[in-house]
Each structure stands twice: as C-alpha cells, then as structure tokens.
PDB file of N, CA and C in Angstrom:
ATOM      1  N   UNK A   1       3.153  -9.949   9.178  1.00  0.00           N
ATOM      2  CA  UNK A   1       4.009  -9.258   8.262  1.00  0.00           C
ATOM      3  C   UNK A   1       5.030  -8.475   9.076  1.00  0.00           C
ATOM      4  N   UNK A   2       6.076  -8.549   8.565  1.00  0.00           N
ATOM      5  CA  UNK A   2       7.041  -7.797   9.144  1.00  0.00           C
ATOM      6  C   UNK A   2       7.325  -6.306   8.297  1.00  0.00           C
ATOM      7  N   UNK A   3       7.816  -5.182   9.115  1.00  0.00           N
ATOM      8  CA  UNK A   3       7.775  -4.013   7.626  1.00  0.00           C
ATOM      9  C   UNK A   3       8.698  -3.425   8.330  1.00  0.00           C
ATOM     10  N   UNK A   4       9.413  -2.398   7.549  1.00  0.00           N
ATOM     11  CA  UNK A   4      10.421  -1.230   7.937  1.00  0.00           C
ATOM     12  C   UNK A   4      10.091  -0.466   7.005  1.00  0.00           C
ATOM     13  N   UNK A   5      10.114   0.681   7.565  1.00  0.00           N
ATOM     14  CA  UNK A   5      10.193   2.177   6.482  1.00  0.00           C
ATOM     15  C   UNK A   5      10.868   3.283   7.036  1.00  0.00           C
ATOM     16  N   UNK A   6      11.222   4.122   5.561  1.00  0.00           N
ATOM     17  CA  UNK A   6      12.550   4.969   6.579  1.00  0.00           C
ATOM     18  C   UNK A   6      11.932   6.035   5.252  1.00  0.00           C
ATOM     19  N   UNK A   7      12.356   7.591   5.335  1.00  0.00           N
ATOM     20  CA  UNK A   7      12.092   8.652   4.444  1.00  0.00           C
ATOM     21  C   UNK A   7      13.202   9.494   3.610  1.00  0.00           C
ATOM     22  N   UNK A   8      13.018   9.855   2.731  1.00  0.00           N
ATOM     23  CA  UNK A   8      14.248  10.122   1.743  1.00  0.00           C
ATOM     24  C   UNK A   8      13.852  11.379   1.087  1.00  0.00           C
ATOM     25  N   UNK A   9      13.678  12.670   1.380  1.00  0.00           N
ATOM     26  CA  UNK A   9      12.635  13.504   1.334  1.00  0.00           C
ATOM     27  C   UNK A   9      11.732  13.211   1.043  1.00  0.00           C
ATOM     28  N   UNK A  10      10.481  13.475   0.399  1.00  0.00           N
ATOM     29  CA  UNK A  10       9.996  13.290  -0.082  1.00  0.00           C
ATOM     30  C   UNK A  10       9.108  11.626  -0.092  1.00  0.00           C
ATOM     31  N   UNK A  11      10.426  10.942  -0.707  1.00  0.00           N
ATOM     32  CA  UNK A  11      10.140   9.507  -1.231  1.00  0.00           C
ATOM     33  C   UNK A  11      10.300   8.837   0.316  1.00  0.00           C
ATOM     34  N   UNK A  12       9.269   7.682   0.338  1.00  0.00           N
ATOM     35  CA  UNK A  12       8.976   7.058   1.699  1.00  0.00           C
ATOM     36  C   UNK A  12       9.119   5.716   0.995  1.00  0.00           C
ATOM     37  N   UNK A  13      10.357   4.872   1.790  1.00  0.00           N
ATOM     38  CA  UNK A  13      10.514   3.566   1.461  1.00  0.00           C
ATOM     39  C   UNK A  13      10.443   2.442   2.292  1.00  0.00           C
ATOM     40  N   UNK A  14       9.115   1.314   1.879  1.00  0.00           N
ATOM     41  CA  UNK A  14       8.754   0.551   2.856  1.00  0.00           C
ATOM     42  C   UNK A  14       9.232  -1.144   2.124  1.00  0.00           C
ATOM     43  N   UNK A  15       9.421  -1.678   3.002  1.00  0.00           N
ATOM     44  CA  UNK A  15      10.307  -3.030   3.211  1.00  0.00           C
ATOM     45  C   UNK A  15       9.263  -3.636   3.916  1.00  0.00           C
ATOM     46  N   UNK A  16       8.900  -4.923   3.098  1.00  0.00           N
ATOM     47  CA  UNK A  16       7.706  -5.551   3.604  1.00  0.00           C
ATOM     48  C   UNK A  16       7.985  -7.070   3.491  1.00  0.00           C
ATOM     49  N   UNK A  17       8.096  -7.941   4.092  1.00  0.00           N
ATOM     50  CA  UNK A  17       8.394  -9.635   5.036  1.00  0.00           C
ATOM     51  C   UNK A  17       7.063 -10.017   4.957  1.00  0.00           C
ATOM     52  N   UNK A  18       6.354 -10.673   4.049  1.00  0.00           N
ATOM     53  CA  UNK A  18       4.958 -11.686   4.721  1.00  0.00           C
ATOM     54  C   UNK A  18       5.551 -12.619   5.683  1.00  0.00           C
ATOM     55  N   UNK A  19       4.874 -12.997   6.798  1.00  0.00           N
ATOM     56  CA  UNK A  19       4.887 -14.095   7.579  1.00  0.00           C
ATOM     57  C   UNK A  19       4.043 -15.329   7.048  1.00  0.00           C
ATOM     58  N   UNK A  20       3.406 -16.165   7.664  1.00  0.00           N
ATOM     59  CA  UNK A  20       3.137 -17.544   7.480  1.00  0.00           C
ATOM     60  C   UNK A  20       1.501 -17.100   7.393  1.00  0.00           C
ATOM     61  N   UNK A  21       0.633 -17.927   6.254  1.00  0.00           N
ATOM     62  CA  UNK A  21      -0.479 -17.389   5.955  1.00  0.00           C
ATOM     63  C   UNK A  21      -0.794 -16.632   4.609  1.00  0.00           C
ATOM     64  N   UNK A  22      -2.058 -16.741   4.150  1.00  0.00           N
ATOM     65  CA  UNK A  22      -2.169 -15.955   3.015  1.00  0.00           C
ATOM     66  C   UNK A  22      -1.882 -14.731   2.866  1.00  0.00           C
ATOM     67  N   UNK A  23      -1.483 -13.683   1.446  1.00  0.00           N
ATOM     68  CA  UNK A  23      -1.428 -12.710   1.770  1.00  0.00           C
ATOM     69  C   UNK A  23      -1.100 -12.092   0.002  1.00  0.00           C
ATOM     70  N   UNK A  24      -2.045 -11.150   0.258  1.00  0.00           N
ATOM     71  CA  UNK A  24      -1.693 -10.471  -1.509  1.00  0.00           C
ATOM     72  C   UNK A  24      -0.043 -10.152  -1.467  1.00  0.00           C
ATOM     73  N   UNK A  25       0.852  -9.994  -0.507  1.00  0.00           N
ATOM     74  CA  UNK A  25       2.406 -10.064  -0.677  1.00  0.00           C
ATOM     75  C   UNK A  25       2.719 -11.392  -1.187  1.00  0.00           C
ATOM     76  N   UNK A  26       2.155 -12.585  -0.205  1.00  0.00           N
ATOM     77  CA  UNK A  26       2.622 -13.920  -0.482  1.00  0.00           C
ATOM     78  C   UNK A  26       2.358 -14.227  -2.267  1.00  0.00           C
ATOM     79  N   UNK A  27       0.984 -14.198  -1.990  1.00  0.00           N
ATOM     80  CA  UNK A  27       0.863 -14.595  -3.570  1.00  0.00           C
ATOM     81  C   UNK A  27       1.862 -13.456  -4.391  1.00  0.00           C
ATOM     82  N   UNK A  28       2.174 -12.522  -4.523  1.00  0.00           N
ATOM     83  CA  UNK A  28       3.093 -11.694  -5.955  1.00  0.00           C
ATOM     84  C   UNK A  28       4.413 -12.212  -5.968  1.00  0.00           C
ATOM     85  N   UNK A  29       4.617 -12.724  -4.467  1.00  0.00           N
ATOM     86  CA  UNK A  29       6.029 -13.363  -4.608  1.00  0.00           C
ATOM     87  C   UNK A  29       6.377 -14.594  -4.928  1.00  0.00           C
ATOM     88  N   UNK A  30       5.206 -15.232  -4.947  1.00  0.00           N
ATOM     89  CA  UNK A  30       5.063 -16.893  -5.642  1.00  0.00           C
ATOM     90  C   UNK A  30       4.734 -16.677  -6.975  1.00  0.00           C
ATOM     91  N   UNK A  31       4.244 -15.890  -7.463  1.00  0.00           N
ATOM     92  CA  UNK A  31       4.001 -15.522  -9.040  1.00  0.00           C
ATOM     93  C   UNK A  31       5.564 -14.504  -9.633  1.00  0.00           C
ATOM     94  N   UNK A  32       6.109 -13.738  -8.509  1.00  0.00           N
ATOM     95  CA  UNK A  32       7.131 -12.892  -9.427  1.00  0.00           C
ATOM     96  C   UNK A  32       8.400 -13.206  -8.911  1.00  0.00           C
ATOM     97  N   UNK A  33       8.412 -13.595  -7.388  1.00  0.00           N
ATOM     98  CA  UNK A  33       9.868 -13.529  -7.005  1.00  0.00           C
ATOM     99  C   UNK A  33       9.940 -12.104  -5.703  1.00  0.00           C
ATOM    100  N   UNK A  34      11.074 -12.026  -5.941  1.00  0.00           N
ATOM    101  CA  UNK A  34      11.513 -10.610  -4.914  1.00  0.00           C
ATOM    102  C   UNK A  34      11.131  -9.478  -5.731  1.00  0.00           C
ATOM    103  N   UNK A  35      11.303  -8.321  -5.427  1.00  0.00           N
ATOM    104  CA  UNK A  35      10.948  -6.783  -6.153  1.00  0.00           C
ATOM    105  C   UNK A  35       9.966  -6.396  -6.081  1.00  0.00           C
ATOM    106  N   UNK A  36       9.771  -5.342  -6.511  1.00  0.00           N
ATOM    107  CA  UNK A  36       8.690  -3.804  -6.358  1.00  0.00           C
ATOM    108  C   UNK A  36       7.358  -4.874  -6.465  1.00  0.00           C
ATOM    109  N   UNK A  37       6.732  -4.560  -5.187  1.00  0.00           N
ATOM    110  CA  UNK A  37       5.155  -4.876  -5.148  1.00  0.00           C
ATOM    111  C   UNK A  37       3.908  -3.900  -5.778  1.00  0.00           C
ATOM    112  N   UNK A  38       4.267  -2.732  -5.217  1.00  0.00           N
ATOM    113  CA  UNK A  38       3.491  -1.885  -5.357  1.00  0.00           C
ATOM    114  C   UNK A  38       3.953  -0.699  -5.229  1.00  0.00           C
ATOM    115  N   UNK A  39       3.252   0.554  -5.793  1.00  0.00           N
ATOM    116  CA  UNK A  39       3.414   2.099  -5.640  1.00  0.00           C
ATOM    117  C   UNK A  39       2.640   2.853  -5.419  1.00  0.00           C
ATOM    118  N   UNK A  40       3.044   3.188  -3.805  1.00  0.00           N
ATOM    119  CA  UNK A  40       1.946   3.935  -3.291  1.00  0.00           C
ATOM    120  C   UNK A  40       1.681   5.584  -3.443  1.00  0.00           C
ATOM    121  N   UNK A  41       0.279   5.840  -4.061  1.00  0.00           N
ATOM    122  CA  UNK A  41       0.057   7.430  -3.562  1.00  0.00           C
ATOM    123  C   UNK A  41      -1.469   7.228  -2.932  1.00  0.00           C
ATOM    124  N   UNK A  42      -1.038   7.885  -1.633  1.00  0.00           N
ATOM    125  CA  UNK A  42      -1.944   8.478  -0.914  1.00  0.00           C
ATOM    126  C   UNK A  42      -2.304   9.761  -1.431  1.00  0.00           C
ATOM    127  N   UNK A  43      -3.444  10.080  -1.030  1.00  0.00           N
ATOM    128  CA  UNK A  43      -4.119  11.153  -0.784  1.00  0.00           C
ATOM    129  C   UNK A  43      -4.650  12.104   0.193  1.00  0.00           C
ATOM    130  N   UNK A  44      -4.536  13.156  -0.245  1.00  0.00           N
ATOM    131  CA  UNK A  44      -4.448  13.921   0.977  1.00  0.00           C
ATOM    132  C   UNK A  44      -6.321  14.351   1.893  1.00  0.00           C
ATOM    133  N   UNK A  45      -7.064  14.267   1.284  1.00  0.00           N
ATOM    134  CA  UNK A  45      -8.267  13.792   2.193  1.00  0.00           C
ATOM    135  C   UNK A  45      -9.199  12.532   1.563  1.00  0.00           C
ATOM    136  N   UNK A  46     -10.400  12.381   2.212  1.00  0.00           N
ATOM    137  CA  UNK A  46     -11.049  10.925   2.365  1.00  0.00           C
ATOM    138  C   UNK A  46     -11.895  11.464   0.990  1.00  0.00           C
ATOM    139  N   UNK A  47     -11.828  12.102   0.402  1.00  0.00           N
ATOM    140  CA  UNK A  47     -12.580  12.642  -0.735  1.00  0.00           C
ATOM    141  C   UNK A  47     -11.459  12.283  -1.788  1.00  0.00           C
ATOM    142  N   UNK A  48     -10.571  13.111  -1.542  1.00  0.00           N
ATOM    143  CA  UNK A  48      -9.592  12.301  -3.004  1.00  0.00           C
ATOM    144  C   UNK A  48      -9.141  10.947  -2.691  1.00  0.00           C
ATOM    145  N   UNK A  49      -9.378  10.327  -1.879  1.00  0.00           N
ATOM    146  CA  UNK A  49      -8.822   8.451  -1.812  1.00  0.00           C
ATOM    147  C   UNK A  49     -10.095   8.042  -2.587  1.00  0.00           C
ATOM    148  N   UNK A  50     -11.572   8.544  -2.101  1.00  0.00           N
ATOM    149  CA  UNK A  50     -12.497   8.361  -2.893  1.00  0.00           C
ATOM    150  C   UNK A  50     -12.831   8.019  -4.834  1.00  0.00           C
ATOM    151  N   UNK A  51     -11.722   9.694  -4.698  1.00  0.00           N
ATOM    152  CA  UNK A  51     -12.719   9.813  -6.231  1.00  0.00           C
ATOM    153  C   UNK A  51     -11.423   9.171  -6.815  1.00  0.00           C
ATOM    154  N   UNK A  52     -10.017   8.592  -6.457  1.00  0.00           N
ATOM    155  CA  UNK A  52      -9.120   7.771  -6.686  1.00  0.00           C
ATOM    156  C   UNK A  52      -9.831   6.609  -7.216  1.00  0.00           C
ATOM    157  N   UNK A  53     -10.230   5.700  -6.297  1.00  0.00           N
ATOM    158  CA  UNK A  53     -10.356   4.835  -6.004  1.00  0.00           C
ATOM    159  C   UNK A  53     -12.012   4.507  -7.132  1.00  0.00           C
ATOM    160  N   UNK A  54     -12.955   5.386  -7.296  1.00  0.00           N
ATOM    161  CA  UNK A  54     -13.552   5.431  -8.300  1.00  0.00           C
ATOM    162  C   UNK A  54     -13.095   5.523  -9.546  1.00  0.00           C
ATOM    163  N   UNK A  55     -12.006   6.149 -10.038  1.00  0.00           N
ATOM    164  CA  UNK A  55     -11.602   6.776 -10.932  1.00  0.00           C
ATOM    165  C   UNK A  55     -11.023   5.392 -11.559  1.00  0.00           C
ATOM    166  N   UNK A  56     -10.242   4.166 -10.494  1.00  0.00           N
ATOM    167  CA  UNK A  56      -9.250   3.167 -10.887  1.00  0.00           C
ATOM    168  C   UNK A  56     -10.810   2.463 -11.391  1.00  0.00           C
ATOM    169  N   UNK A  57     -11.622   2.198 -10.516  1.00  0.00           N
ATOM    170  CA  UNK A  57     -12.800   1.076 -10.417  1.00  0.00           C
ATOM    171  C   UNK A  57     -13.416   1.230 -11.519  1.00  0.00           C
ATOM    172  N   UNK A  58     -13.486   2.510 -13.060  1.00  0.00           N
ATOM    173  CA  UNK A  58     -14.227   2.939 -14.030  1.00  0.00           C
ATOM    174  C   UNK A  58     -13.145   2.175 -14.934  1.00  0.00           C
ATOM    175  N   UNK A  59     -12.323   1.917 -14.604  1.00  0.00           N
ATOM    176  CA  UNK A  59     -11.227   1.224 -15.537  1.00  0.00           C
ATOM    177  C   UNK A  59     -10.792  -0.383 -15.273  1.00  0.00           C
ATOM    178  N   UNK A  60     -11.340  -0.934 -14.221  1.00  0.00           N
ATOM    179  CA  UNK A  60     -11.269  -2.158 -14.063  1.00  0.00           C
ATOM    180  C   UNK A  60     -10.573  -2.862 -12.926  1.00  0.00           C
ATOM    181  N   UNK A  61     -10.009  -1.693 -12.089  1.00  0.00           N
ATOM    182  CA  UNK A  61      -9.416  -2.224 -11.179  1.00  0.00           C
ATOM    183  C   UNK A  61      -9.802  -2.058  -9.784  1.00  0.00           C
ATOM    184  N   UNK A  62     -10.052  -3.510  -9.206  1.00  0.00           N
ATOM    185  CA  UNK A  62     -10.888  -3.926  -8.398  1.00  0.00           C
ATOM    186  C   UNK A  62      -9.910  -4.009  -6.699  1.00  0.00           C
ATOM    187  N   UNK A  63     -10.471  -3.061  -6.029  1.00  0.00           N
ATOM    188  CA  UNK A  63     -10.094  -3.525  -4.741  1.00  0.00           C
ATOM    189  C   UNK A  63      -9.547  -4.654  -4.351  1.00  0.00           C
ATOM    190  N   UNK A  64      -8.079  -5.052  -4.505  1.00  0.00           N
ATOM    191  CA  UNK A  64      -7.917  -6.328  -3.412  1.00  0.00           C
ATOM    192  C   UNK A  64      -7.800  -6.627  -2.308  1.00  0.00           C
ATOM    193  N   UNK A  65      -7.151  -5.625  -1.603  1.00  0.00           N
ATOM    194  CA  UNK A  65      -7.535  -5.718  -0.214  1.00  0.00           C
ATOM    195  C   UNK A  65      -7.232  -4.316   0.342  1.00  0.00           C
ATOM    196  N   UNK A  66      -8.309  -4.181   1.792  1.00  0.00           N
ATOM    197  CA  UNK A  66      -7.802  -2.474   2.457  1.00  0.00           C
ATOM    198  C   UNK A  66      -8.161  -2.880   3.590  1.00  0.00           C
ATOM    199  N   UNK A  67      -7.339  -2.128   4.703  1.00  0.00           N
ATOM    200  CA  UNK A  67      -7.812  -1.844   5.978  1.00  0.00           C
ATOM    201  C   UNK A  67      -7.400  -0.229   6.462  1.00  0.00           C
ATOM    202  N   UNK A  68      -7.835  -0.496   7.954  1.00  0.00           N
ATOM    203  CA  UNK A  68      -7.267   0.746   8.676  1.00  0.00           C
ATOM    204  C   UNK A  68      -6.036   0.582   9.531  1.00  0.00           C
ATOM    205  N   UNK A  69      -5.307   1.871   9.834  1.00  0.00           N
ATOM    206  CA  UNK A  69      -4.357   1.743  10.999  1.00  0.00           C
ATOM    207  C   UNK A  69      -5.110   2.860  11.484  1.00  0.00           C
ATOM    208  N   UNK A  70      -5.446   2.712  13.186  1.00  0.00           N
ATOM    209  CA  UNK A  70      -5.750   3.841  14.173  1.00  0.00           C
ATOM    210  C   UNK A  70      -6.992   4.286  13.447  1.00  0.00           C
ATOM    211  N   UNK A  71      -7.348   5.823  13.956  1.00  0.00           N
ATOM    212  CA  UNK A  71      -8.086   6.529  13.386  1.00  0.00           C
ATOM    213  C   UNK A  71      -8.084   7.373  12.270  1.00  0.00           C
ATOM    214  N   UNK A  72      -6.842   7.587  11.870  1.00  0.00           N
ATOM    215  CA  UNK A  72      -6.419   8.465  10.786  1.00  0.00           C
ATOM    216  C   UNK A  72      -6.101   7.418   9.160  1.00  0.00           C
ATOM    217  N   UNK A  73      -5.558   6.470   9.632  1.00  0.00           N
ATOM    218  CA  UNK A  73      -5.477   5.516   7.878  1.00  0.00           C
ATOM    219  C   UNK A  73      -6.311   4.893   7.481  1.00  0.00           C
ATOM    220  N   UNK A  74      -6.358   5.190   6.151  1.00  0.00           N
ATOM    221  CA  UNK A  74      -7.261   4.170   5.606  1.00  0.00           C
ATOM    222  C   UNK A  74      -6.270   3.513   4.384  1.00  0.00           C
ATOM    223  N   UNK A  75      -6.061   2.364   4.060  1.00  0.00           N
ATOM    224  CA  UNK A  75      -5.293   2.333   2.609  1.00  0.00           C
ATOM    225  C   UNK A  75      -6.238   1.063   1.994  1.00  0.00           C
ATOM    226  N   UNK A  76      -5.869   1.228   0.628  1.00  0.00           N
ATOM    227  CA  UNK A  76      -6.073  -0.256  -0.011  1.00  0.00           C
ATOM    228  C   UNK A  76      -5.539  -0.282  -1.250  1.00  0.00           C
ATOM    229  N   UNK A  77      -5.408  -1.604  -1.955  1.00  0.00           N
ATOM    230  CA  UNK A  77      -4.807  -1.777  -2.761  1.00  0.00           C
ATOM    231  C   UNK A  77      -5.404  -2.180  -3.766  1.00  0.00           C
ATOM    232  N   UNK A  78      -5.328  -1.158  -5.331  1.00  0.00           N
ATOM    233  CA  UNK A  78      -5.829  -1.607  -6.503  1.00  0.00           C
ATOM    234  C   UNK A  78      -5.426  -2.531  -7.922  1.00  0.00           C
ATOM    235  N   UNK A  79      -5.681  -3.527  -8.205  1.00  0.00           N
ATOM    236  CA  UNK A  79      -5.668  -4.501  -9.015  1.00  0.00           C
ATOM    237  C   UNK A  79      -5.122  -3.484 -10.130  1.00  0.00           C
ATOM    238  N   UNK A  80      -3.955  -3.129 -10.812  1.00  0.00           N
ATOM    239  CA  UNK A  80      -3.605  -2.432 -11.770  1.00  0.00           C
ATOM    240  C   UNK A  80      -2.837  -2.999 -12.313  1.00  0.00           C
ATOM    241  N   UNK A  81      -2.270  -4.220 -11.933  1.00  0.00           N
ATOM    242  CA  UNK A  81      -1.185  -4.635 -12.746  1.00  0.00           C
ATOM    243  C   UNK A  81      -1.306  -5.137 -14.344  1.00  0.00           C
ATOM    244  N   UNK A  82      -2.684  -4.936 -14.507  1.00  0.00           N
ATOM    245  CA  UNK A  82      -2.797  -5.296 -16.326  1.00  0.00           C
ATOM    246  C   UNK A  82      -2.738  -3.677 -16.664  1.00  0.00           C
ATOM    247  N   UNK A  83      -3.271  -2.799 -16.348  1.00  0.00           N
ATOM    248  CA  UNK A  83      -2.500  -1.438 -17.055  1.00  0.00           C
ATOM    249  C   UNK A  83      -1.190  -1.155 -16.535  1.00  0.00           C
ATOM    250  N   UNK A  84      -0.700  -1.463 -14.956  1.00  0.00           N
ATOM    251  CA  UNK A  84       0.136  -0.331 -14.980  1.00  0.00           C
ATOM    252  C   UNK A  84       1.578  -1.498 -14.711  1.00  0.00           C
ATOM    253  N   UNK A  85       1.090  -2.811 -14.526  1.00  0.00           N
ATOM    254  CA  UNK A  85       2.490  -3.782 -14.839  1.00  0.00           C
ATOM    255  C   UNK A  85       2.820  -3.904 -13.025  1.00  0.00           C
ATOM    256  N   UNK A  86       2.211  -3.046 -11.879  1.00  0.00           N
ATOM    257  CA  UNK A  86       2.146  -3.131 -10.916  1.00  0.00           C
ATOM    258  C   UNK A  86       0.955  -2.760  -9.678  1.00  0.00           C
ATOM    259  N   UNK A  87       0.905  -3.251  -9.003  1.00  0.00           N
ATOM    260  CA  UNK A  87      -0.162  -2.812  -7.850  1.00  0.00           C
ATOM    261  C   UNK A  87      -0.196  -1.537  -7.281  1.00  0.00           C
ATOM    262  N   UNK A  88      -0.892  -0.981  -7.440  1.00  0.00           N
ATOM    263  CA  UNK A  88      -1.280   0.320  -6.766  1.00  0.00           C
ATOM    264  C   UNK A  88      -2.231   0.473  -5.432  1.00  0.00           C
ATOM    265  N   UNK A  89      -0.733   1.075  -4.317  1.00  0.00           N
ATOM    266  CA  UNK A  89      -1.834   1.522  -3.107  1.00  0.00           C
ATOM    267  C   UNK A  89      -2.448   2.471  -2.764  1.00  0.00           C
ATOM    268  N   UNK A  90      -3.572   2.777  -2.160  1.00  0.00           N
ATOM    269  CA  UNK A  90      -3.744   4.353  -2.162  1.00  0.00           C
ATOM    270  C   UNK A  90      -4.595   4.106  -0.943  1.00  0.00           C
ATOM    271  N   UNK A  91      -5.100   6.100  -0.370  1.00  0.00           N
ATOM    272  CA  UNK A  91      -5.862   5.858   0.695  1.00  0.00           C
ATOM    273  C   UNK A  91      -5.574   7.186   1.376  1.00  0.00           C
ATOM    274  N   UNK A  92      -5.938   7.500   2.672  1.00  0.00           N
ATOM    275  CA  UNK A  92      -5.690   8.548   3.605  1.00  0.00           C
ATOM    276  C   UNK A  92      -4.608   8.811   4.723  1.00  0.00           C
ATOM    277  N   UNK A  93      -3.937   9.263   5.074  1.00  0.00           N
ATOM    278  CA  UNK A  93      -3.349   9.175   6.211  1.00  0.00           C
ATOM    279  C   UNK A  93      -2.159   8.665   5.734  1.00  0.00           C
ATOM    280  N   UNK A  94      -0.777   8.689   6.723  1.00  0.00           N
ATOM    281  CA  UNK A  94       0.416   8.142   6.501  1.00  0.00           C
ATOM    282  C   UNK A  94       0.878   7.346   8.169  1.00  0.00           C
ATOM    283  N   UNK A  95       1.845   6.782   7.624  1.00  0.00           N
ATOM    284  CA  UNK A  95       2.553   6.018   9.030  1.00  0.00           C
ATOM    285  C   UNK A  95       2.696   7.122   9.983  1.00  0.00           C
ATOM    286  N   UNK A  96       3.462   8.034   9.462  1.00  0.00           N
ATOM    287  CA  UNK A  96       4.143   9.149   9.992  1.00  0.00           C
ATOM    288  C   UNK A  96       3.630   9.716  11.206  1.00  0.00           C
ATOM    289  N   UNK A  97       2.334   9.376  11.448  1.00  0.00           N
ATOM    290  CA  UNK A  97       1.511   9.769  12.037  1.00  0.00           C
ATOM    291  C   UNK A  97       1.526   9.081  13.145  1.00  0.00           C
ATOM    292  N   UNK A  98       1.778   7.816  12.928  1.00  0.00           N
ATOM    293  CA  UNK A  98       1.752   6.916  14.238  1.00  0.00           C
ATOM    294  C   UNK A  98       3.198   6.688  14.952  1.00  0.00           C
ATOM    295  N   UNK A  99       3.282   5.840  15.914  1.00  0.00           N
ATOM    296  CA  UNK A  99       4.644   6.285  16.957  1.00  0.00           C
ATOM    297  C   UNK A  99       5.312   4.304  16.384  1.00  0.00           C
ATOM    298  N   UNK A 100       6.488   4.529  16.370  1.00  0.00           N
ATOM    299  CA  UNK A 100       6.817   3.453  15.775  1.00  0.00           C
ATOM    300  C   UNK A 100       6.903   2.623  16.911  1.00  0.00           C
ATOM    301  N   UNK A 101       7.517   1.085  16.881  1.00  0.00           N
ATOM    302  CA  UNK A 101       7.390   0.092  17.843  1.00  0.00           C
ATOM    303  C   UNK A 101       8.744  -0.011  18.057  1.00  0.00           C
ATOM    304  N   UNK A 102       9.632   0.582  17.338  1.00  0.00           N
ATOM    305  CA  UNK A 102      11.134   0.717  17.851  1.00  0.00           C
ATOM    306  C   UNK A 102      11.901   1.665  16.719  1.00  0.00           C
ATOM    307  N   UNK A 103      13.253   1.791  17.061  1.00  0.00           N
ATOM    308  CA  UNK A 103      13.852   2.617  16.344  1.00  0.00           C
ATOM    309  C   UNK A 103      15.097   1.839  15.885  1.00  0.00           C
ATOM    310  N   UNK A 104      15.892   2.726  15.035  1.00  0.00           N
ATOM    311  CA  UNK A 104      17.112   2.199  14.792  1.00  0.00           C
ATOM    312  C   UNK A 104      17.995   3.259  13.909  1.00  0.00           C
ATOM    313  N   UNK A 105      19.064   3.410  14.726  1.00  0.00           N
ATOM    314  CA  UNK A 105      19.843   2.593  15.742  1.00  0.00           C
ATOM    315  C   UNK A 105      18.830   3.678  17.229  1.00  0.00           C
TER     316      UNK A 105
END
C-alpha cells in the first residue's frame, strides 16, 4: 500500500494506493470505485479503543481487519457500513508519533 497524510488542524487526511494483492481497500474499490473508505476515530487509551470496539461488536459490527505500527498503534477496522454507509477505523496511538520515510517538499 502506498499512503500520504498531511494535518489540517485538527482534521488528519490520509491518501491510501492498494498495491497488488488482496486488501479490504482493494475490495471497496471494486465494489464502489474511488472515494471515502473510511472514518477514522481513534482513541485516546487502550481502554477506550476497547470499550469502542465492544460497543460497535453489540451492534453487529465485526472486526475486518487490525494490526499494529511500532509499539504505540494499534488500529482496526469495523464492518459499519450497513449502519453507518461507511467503514469505521479505530484504535490507539497516531502516525504522528512515528518519523516519516520522507517529506515533502
């Protein structure tokens, strides 16, 4: 996957490229096209990504996929698009945290 993200106070906007291979990006874009994948809120400790992430799962929406970055992220992504019309990410930690692989300009 290829990604860029840049910050706008507040609002953090990420630009996301699947590469070659499966991928919950690949599939939304063979089912929708280009546009909004998902909307992310993190949480601010491993207790509220928790009771998040319980809170979606009492309503039907099932983990599709999560990993980690480093020691500090955790994210994953919840199956919401029959209530909320889109995918919801959530989890601990932010990019912000980590040192990017280049800059620009």
């Amino acid at each position: 996957m290829i990604g860029a993200e840049t910050h706008v106070g507040p609002i953090v906007v990420e630009l996301l490229q699947p590469d070659e291979g499966p991928s919950i990006y690949k599939e939304w874009l063979d089912a929708h096209g280009e546009g909004l994948h998902h909307i992310a809120v993190m949480r601010p400790t491993p207790a509220d990504s928790d009771a998040t992430e319980k809170h979606f799962a009492g309503l039907g929406a099932k983990i599709m996929m999560e990993g980690r970055i480093g020691e500090t992220i955790r994210f994953y992504y919840l199956d919401t698009e029959p209530m909320l019309k889109v995918i919801m990410e959530s989890g601990t930690g932010h990019a912000v945290d980590l040192k990017p692989s280049r800059v620009y300009p």
